[in-house]
C-alpha atoms as a PDB file:
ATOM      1  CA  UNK A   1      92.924 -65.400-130.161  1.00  0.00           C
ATOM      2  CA  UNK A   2      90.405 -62.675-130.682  1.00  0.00           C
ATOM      3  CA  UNK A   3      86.663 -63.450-130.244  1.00  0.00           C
ATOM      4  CA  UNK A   4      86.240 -61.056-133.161  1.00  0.00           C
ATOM      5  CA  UNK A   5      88.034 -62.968-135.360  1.00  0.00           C
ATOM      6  CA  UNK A   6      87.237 -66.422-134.869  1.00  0.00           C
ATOM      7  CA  UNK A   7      84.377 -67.102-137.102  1.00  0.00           C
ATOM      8  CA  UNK A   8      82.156 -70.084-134.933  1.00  0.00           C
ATOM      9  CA  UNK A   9      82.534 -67.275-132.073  1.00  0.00           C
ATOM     10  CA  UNK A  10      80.652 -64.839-134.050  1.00  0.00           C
ATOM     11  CA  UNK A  11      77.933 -67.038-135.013  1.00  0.00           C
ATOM     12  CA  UNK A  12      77.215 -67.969-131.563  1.00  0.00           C
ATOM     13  CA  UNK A  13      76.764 -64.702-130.530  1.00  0.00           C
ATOM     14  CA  UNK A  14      74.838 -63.294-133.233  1.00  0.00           C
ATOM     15  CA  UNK A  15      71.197 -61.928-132.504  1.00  0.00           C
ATOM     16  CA  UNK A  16      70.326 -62.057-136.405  1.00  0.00           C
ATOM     17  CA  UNK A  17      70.428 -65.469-136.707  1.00  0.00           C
ATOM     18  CA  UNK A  18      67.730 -67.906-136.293  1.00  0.00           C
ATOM     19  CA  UNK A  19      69.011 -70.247-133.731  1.00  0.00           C
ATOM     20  CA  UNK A  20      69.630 -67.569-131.541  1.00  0.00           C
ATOM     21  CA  UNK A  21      65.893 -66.437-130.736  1.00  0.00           C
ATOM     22  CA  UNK A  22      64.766 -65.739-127.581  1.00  0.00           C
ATOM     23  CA  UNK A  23      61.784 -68.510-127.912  1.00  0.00           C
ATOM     24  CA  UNK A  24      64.651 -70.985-128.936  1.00  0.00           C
ATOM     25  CA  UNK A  25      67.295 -69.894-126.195  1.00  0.00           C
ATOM     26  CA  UNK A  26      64.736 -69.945-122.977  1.00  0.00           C
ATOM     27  CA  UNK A  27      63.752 -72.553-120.724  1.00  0.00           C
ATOM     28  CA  UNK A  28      59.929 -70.979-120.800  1.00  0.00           C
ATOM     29  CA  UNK A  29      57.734 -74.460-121.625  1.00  0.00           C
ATOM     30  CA  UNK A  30      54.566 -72.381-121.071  1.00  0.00           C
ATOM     31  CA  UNK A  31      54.433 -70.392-124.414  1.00  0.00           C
ATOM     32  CA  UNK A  32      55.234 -73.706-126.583  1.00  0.00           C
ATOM     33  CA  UNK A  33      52.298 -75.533-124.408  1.00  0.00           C
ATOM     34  CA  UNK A  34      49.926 -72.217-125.156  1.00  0.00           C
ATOM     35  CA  UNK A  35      50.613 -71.585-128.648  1.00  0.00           C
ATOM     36  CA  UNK A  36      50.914 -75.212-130.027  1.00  0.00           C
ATOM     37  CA  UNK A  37      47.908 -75.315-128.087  1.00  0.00           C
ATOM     38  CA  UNK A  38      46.512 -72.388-129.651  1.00  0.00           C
ATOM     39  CA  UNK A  39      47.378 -73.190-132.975  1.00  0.00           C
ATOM     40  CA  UNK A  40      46.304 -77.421-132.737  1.00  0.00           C
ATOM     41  CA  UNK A  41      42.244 -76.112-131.791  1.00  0.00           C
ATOM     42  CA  UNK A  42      42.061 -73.765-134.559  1.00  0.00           C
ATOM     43  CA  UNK A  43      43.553 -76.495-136.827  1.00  0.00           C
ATOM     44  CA  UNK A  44      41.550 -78.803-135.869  1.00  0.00           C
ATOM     45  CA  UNK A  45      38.683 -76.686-135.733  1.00  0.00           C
ATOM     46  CA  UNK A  46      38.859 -75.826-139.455  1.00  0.00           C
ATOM     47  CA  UNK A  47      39.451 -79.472-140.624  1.00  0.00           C
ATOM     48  CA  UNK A  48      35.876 -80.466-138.408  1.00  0.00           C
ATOM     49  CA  UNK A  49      34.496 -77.478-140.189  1.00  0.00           C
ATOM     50  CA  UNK A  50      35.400 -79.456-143.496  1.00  0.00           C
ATOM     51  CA  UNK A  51      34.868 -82.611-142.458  1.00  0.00           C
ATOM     52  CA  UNK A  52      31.342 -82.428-143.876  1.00  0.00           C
ATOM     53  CA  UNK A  53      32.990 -82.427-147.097  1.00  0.00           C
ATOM     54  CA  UNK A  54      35.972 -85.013-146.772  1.00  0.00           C
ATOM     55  CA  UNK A  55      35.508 -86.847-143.664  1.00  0.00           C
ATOM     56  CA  UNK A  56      38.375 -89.443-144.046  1.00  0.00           C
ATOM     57  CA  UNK A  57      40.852 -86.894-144.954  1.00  0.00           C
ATOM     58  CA  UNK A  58      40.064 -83.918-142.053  1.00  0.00           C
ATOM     59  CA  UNK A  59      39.828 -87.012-139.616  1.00  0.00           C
ATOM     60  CA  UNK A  60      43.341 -88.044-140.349  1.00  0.00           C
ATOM     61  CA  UNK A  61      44.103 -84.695-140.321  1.00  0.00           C
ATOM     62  CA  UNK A  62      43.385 -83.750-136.898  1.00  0.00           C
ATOM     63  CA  UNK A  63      44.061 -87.602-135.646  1.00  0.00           C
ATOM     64  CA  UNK A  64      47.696 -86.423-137.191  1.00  0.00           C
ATOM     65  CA  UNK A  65      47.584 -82.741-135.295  1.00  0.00           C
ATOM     66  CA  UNK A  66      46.505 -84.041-132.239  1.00  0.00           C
ATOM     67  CA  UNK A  67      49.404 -86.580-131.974  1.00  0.00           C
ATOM     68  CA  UNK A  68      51.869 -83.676-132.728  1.00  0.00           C
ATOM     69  CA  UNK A  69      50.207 -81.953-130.116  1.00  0.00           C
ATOM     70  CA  UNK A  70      50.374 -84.955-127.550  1.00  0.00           C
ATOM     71  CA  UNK A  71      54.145 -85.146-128.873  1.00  0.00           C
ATOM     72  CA  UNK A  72      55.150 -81.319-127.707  1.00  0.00           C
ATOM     73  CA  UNK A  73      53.636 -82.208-124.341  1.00  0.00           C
ATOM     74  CA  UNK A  74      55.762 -85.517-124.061  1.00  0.00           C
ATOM     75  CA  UNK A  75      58.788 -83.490-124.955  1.00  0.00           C
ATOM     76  CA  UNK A  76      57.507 -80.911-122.860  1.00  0.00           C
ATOM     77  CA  UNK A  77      57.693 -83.463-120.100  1.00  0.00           C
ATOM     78  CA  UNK A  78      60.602 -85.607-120.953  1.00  0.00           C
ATOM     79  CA  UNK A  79      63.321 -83.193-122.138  1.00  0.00           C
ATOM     80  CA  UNK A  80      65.357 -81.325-119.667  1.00  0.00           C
ATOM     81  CA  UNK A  81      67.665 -79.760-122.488  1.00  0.00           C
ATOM     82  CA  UNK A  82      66.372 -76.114-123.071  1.00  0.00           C
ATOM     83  CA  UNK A  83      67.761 -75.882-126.479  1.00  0.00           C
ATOM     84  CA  UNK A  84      66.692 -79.222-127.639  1.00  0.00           C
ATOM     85  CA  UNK A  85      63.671 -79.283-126.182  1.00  0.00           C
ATOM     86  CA  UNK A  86      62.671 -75.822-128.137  1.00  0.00           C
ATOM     87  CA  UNK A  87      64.263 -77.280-130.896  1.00  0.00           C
ATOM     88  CA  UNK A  88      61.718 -80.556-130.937  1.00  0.00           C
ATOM     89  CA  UNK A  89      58.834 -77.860-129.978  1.00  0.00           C
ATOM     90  CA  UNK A  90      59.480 -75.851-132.901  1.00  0.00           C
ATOM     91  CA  UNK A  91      59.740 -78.537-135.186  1.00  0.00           C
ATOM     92  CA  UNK A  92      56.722 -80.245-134.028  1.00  0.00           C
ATOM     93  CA  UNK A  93      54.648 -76.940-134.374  1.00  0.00           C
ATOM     94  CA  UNK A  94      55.890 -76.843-138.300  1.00  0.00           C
ATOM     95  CA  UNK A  95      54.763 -80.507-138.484  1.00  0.00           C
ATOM     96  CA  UNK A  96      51.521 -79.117-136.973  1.00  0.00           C
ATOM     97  CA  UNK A  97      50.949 -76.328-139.678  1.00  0.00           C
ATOM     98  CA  UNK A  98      52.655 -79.017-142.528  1.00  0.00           C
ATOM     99  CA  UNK A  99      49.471 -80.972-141.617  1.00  0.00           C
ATOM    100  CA  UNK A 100      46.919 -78.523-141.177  1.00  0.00           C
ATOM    101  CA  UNK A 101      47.769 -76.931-144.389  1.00  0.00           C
ATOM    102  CA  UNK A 102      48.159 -80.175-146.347  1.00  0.00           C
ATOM    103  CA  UNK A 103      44.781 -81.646-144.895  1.00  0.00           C
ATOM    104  CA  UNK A 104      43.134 -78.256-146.646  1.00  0.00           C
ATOM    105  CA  UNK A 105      44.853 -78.125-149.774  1.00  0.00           C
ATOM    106  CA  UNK A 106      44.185 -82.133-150.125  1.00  0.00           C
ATOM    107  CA  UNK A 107      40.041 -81.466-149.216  1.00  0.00           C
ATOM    108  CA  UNK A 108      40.097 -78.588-151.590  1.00  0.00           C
ATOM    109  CA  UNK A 109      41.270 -80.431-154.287  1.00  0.00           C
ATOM    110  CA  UNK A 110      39.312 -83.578-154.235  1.00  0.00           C
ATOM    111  CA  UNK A 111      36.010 -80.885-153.925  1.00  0.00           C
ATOM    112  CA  UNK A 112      37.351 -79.248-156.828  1.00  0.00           C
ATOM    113  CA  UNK A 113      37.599 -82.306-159.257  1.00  0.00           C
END
């Protein structure tokens, strides 16, 4: 059978789709560790910036961030599975901004009413 024509072949091997990034496909643990990093001390930087205004919530904010944070450096450490292992990083860095952005939107609010 033709590669062209069988359609789970095609998928596999196309560059459009998501799955098939570069960041996603490579066994590179560096870039998750810097920019999850990166992205955890300016999150948490923002969230002590507001803490002066909601304490409880920008505490379990960046209590929350820096768990995800200590969870991509587990995986980091514990799974030998490129694919899966950018997989988990990628999710956990979404968790991260999830979190970061919720904390904010949740202080703004409550300074707001």
């Amino acid at each position: 059978m033709d590669d062209r024509s069988d359609p789970a072949r095609r998928r596999e091997q196309d560059p459009t789709l998501v799955r098939n990034q570069p960041a996603l496909r490579s066994a590179r643990r560096g870039w998750w560790f810097l920019w999850s990093g990166l992205f955890a001390l300016v999150s948490i930087g923002v969230l002590a910036w507001l803490a002066v205004r909601q304490t409880a919530v920008a505490v379990i904010g960046i209590a929350i961030i820096a768990a995800l944070y200590a969870a991509v450096l587990i995986v980091g450490a514990t799974v030998s599975a490129p694919p899966r292992r950018n997989a988990a990083f990628a999710w956990l860095t979404i968790a991260m901004a999830v979190v970061a952005l919720g904390s904010t939107i949740a202080i703004m609010m409550i300074e707001w009413s």
